[in-house]
N, C-alpha and C. Protein backbone atom coordinates (compact mmCIF):
# COMPACT_ATOMS: atom_id res chain seq x y z
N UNK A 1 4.98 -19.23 -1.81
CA UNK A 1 5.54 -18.63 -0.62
C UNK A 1 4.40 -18.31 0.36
N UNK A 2 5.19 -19.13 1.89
CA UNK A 2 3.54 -18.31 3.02
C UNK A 2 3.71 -16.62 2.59
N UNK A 3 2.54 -15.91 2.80
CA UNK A 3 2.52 -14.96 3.27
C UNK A 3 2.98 -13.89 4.33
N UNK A 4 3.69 -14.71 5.40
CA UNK A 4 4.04 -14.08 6.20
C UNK A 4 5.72 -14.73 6.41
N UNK A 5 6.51 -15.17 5.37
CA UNK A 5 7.49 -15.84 5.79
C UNK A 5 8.83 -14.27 5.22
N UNK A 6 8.10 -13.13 4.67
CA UNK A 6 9.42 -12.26 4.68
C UNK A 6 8.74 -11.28 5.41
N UNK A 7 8.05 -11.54 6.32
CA UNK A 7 7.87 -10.30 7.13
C UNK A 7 8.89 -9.39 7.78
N UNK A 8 10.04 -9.97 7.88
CA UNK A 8 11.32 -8.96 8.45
C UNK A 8 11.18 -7.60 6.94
N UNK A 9 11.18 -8.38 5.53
CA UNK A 9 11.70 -7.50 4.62
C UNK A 9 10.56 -6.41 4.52
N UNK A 10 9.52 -6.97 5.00
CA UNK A 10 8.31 -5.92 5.15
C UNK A 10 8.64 -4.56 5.58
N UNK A 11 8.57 -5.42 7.47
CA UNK A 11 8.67 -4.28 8.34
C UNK A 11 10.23 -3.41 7.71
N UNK A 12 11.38 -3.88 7.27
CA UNK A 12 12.65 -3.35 7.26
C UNK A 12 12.02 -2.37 5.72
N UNK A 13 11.45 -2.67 4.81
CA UNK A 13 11.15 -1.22 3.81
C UNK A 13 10.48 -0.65 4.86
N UNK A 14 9.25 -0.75 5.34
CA UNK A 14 8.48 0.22 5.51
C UNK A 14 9.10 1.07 7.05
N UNK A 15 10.10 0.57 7.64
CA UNK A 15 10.93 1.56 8.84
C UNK A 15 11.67 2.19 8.08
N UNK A 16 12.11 2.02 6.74
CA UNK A 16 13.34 2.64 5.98
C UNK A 16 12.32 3.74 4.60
N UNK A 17 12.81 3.63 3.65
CA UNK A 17 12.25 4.36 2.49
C UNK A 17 10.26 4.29 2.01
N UNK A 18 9.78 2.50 2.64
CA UNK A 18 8.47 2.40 2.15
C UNK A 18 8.46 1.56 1.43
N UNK A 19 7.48 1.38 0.85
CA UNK A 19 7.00 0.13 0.05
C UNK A 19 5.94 1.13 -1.20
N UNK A 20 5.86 -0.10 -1.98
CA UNK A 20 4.63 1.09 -3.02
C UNK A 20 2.99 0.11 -2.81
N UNK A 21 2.25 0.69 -2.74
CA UNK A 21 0.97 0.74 -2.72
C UNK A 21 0.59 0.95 -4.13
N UNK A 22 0.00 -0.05 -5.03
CA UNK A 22 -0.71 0.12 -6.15
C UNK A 22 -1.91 -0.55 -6.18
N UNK A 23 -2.89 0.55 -7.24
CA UNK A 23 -4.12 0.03 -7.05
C UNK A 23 -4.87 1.31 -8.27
N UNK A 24 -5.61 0.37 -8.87
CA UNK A 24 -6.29 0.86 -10.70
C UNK A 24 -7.68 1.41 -9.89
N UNK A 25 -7.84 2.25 -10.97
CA UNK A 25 -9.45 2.83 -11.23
C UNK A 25 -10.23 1.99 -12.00
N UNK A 26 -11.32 2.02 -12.27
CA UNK A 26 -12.43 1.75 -12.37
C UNK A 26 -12.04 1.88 -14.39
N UNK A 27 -11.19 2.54 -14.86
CA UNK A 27 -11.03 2.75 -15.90
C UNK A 27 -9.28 1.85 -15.93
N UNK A 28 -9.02 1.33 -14.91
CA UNK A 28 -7.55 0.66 -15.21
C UNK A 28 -5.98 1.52 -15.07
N UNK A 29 -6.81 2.62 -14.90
CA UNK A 29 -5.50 3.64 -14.73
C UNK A 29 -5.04 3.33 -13.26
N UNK A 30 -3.57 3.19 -13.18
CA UNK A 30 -3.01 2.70 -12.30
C UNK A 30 -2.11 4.20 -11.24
N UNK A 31 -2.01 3.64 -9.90
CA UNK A 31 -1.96 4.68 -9.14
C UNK A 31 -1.01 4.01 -8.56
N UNK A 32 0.34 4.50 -8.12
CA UNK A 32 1.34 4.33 -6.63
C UNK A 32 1.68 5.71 -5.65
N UNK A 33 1.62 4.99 -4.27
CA UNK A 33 1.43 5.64 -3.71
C UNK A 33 2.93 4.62 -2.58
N UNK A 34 3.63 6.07 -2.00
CA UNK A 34 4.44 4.88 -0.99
C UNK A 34 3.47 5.17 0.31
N UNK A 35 3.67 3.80 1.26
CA UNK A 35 3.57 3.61 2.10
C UNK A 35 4.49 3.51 3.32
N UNK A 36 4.25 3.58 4.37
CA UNK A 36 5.26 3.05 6.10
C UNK A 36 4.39 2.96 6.50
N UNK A 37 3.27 2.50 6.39
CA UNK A 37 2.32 1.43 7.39
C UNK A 37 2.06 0.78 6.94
N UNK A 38 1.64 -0.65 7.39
CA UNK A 38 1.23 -1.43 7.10
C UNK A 38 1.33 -2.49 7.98
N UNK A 39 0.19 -3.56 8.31
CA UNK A 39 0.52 -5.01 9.30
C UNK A 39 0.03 -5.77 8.57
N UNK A 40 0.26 -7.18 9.00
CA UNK A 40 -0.18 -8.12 8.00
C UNK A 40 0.18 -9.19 9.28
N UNK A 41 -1.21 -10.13 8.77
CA UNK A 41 -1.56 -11.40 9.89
C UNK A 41 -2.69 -12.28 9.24
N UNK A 42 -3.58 -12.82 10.73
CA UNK A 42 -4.93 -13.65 10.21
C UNK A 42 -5.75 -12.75 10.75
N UNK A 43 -7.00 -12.35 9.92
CA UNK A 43 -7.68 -11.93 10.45
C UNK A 43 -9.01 -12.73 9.61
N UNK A 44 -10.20 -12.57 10.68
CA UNK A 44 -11.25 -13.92 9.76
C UNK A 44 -10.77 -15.09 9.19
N UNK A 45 -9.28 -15.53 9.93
CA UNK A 45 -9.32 -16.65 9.54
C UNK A 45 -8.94 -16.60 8.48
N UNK A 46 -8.05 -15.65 7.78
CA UNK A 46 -7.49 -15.87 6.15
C UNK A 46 -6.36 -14.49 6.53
N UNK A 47 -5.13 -15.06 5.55
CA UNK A 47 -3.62 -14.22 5.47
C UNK A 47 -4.32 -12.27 5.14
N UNK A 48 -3.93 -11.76 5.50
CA UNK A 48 -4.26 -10.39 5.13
C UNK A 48 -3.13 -9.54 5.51
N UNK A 49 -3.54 -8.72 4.41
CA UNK A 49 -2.15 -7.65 4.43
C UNK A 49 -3.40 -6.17 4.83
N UNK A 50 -3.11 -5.76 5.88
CA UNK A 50 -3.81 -4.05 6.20
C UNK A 50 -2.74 -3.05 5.82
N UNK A 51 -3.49 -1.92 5.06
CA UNK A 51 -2.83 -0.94 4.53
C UNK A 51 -3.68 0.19 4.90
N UNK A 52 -2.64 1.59 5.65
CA UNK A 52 -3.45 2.78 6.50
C UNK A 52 -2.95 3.94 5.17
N UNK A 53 -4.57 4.80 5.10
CA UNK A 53 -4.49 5.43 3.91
C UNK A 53 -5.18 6.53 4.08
N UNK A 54 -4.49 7.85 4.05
CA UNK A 54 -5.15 8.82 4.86
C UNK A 54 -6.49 9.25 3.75
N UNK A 55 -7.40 9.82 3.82
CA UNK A 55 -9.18 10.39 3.28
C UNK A 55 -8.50 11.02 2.19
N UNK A 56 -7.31 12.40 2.40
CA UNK A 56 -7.44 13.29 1.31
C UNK A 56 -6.13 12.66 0.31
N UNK A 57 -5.50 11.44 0.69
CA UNK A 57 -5.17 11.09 -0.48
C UNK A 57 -5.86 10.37 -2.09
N UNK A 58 -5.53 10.54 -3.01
CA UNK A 58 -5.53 10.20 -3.98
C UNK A 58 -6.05 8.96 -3.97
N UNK A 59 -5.25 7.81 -3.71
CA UNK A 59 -5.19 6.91 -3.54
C UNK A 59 -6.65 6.37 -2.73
N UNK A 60 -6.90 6.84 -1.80
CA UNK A 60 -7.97 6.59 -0.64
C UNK A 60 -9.17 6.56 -1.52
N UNK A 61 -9.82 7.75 -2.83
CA UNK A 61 -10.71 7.41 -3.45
C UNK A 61 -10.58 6.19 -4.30
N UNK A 62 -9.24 6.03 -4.61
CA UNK A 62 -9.75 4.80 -5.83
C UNK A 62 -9.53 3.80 -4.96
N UNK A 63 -8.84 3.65 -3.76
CA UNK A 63 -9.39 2.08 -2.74
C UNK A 63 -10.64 2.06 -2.34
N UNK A 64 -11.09 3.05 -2.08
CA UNK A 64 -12.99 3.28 -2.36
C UNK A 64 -13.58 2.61 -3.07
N UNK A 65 -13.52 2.45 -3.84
CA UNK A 65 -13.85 1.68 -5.30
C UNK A 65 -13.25 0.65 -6.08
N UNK A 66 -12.06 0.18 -5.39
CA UNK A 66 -11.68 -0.88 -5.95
C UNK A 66 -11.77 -2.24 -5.15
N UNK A 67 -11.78 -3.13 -5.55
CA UNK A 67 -11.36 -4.79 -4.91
C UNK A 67 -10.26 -5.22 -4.64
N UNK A 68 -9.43 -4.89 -5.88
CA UNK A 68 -7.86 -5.58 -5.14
C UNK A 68 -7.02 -4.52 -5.38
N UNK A 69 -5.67 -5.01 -4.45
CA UNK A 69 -4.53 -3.98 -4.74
C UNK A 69 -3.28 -4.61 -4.34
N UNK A 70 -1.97 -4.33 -4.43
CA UNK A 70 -0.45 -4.77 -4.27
C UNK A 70 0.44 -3.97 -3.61
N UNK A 71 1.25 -4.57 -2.69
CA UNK A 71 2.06 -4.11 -1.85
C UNK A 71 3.24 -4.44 -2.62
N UNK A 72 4.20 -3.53 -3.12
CA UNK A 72 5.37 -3.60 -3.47
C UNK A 72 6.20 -3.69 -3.52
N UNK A 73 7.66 -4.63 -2.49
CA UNK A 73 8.91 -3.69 -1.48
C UNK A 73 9.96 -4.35 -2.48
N UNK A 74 10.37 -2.72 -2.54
CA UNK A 74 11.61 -2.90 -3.53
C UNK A 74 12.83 -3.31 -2.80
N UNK A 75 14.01 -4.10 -3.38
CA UNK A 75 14.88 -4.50 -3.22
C UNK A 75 15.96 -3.59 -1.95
N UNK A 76 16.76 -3.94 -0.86
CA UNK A 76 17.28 -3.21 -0.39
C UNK A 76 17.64 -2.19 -1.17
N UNK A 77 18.05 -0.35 -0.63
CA UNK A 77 18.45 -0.05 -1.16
C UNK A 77 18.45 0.81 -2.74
N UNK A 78 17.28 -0.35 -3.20
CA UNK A 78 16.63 0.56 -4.36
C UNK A 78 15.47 1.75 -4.56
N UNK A 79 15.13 2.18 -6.07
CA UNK A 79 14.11 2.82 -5.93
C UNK A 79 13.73 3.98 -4.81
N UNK A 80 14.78 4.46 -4.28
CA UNK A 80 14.90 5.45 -3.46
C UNK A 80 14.07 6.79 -3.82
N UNK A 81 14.83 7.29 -4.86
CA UNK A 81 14.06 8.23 -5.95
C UNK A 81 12.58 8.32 -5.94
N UNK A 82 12.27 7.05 -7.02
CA UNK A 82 10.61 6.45 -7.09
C UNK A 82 9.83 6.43 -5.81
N UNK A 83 10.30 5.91 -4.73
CA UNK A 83 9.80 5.98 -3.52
C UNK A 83 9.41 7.46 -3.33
N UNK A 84 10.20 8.18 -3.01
CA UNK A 84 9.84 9.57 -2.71
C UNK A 84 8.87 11.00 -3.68
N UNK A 85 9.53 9.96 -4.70
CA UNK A 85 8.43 10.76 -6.19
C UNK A 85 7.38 10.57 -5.39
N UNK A 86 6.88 9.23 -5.16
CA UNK A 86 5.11 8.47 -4.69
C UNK A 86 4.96 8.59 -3.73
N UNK A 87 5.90 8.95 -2.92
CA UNK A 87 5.32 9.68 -1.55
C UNK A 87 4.92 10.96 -1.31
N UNK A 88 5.46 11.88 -2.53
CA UNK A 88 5.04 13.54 -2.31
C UNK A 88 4.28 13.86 -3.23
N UNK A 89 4.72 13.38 -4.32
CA UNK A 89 3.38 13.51 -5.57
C UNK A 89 2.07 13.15 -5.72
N UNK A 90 0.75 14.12 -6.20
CA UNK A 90 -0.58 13.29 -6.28
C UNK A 90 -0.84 12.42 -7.83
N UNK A 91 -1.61 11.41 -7.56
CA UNK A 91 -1.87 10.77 -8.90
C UNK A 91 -2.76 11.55 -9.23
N UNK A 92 -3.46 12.09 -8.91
CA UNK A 92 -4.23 13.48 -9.73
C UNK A 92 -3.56 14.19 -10.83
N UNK A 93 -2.22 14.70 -10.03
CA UNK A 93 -1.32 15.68 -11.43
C UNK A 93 -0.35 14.66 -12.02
N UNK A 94 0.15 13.15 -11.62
CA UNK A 94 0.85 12.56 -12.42
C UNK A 94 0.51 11.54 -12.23
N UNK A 95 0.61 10.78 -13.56
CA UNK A 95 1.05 9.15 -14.27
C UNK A 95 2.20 9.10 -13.70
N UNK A 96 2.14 8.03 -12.37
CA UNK A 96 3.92 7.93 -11.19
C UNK A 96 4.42 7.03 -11.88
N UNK A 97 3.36 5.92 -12.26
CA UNK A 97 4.78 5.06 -13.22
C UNK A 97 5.31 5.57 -14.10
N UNK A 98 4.97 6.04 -14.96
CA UNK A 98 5.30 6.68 -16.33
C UNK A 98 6.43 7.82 -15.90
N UNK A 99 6.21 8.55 -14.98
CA UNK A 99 6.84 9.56 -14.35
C UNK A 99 8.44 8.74 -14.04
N UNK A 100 8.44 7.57 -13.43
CA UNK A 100 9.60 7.02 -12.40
C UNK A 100 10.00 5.85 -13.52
N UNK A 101 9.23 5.57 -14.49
CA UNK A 101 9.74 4.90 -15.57
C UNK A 101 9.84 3.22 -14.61
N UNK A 102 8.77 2.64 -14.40
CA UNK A 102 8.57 2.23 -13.69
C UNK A 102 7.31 0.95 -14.21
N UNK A 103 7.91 -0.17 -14.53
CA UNK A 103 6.98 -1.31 -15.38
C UNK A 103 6.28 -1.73 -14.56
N UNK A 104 4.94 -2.23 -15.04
CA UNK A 104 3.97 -2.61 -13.95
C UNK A 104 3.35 -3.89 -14.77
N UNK A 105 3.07 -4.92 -14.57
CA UNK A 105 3.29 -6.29 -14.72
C UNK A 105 1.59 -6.66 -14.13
N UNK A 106 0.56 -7.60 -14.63
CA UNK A 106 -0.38 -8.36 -14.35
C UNK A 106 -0.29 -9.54 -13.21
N UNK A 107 -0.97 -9.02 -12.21
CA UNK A 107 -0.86 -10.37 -11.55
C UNK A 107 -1.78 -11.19 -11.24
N UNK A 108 -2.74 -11.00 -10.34
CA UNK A 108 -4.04 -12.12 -10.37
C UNK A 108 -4.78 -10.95 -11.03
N UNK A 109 -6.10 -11.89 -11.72
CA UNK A 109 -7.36 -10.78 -11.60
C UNK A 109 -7.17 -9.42 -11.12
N UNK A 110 -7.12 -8.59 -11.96
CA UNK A 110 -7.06 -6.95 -11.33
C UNK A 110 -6.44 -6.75 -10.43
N UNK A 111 -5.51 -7.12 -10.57
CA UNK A 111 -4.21 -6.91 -9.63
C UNK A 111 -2.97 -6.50 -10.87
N UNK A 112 -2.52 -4.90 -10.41
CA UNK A 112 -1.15 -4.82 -11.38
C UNK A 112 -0.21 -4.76 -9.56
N UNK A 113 1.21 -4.93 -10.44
CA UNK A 113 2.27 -4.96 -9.52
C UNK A 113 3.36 -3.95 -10.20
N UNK A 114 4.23 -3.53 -9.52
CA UNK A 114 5.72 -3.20 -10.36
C UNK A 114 6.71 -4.20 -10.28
N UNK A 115 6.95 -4.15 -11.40
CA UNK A 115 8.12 -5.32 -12.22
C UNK A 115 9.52 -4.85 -11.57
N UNK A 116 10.08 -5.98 -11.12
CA UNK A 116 11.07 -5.95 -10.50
C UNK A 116 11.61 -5.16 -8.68
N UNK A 117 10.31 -5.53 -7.93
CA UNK A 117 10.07 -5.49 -7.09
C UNK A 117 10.92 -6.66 -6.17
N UNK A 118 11.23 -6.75 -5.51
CA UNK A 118 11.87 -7.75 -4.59
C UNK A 118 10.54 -8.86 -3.89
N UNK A 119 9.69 -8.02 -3.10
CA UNK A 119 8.71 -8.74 -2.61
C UNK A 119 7.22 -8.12 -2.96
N UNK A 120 6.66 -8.93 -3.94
CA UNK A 120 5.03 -8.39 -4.07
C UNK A 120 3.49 -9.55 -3.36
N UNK A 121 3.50 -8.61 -2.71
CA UNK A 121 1.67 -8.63 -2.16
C UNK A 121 0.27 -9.05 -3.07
N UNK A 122 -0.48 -9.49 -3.71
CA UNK A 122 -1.51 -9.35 -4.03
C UNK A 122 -2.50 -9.39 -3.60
N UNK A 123 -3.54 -8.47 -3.05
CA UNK A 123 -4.44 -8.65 -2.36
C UNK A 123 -5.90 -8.46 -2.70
N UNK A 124 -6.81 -8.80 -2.05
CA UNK A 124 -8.04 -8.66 -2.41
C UNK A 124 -9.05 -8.21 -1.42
N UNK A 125 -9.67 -6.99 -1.44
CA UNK A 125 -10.18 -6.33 -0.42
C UNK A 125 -11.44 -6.69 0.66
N UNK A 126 -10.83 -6.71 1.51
CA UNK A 126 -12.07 -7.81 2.45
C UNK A 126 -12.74 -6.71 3.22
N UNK A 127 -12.45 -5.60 3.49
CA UNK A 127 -13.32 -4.69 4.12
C UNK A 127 -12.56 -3.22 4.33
N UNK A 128 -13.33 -2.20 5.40
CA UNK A 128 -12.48 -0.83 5.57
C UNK A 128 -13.02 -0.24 6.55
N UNK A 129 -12.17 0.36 7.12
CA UNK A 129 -12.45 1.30 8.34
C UNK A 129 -11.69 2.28 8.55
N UNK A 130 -12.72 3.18 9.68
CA UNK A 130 -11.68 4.29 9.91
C UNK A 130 -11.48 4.35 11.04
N UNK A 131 -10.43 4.74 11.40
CA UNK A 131 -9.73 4.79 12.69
C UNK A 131 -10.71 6.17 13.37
N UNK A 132 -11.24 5.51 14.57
CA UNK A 132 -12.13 6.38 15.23
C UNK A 132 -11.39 7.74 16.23
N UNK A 133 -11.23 8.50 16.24
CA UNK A 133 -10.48 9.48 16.73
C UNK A 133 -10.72 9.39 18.04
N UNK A 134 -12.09 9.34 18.64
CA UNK A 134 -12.63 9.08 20.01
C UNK A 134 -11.95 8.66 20.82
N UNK A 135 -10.98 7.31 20.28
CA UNK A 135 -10.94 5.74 20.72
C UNK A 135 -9.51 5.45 19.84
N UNK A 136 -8.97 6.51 19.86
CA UNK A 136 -7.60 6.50 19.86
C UNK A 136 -6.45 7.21 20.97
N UNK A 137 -5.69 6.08 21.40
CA UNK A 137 -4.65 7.02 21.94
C UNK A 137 -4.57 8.58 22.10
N UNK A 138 -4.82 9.26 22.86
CA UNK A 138 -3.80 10.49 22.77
C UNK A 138 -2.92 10.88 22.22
N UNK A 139 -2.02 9.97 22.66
CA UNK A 139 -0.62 10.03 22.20
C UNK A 139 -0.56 10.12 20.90
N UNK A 140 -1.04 9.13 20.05
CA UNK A 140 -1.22 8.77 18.46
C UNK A 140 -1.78 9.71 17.92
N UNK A 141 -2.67 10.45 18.75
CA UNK A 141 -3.44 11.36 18.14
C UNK A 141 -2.52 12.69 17.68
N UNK A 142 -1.88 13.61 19.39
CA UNK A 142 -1.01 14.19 19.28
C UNK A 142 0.30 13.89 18.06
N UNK A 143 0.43 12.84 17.90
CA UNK A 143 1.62 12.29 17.15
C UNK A 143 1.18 13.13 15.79
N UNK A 144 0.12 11.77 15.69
CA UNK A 144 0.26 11.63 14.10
C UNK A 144 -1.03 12.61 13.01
N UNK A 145 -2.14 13.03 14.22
CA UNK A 145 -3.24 13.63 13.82
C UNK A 145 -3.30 14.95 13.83
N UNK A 146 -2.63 15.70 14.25
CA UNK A 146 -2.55 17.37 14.37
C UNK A 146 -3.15 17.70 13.54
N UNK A 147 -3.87 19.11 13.87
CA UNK A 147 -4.59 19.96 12.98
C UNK A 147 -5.62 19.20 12.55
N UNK A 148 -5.63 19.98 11.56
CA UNK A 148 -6.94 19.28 10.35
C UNK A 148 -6.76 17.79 9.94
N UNK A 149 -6.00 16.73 10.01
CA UNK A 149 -5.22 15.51 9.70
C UNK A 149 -6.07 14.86 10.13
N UNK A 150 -7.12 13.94 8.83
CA UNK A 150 -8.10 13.05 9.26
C UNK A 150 -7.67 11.61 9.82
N UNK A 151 -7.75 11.19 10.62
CA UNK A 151 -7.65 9.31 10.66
C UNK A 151 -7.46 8.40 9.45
N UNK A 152 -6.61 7.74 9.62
CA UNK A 152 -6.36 6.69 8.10
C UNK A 152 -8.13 5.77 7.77
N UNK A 153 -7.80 5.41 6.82
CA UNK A 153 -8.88 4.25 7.01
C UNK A 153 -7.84 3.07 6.41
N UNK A 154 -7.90 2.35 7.23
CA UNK A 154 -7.57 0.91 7.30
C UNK A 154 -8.16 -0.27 6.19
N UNK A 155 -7.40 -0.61 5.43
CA UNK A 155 -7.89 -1.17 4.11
C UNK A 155 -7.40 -2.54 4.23
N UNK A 156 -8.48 -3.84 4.74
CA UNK A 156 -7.96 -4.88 4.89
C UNK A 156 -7.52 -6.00 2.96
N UNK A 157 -6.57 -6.63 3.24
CA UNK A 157 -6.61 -7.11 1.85
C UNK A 157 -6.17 -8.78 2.28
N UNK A 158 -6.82 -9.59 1.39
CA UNK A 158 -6.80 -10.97 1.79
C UNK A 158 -5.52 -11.37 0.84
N UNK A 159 -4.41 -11.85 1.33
CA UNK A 159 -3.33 -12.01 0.29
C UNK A 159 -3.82 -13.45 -0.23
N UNK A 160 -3.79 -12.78 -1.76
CA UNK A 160 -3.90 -13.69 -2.59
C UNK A 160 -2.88 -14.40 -3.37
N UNK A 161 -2.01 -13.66 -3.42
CA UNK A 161 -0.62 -14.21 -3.37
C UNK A 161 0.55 -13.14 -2.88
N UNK A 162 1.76 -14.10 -2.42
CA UNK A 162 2.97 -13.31 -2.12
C UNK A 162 4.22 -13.45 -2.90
N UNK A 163 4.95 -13.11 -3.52
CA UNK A 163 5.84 -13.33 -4.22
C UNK A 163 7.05 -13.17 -3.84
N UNK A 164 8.19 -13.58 -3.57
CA UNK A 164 9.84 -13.30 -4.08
C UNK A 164 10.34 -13.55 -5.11
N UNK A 165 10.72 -12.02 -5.69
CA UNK A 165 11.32 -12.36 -6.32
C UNK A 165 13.20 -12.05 -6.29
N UNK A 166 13.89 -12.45 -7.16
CA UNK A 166 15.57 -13.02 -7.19
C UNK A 166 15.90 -11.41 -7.72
């Protein structure tokens, strides 16, 4: 499958409930986290999926340190629950799969996924940044940055594969 041929089902999780964001430590322990951002295009000339990940999450240290990671989007409709577990909960105080009962499956090289996902991502980390506060919108700022609320850093991933699954 191209990479960019279910982009409707993309954008339609991540305007609705989210998508899951997974990605292992350095020890293999596996982390989900939901997401509602995300773009995906060419950038350098190769398919990439970007994923925005705020500093004091969980998640943000072990993309620090890791190479690859998976975009998840569950089936219309599903995983509602699980979604919101991984959106409010830290992987610090919980094991989310284990928590949401929630199988997670091998996919390329250091890449886990969750099993029975509708559409999975595999990616492989091509670089990172942070969204410069300077040299952002106002608006975005006011929006989405209030208070103490650091800038995402932007986690590019080279899709290494895309999947549908039935």
């Amino acid at each position: 499958m191209r990479y960019d041929e279910h982009f409707k089902e993309l954008c339609e999780a991540l305007e609705g409930a989210g998508a899951f964001l997974v990605v292992a430590d350095k020890k293999g322990r596996v982390n989900l986290m939901t997401i509602g951002w995300a773009q995906i295009g060419v950038v350098w000339g190769q398919p990439v999926l970007t994923v925005l990940v705020r500093p004091s999450r969980h998640t943000h240290a072990l993309l620090e340190d890791a190479s690859r990671f998976s975009v998840c989007v569950p089936r219309r409709g599903e995983l509602k629950k699980e979604l919101a577990f991984c959106g409010t909960k830290s992987g610090r105080d919980y094991d989310k799969a284990r928590a949401c009962a929630l199988t997670l499956k091998e996919g390329e090289p250091g890449v886990k996924y969750i099993d029975g996902c509708a559409l999975v991502y595999q990616c492989e980390i091509l670089g990172r940044t942070t969204l410069a506060g300077g040299k952002t919108a106002p608006s975005v700022l006011e929006r989405y940055y209030s208070g103490d609320d650091a800038p995402h850093t932007l986690c590019f991933g080279k899709v290494l594969k895309a999947e549908k699954f039935l």
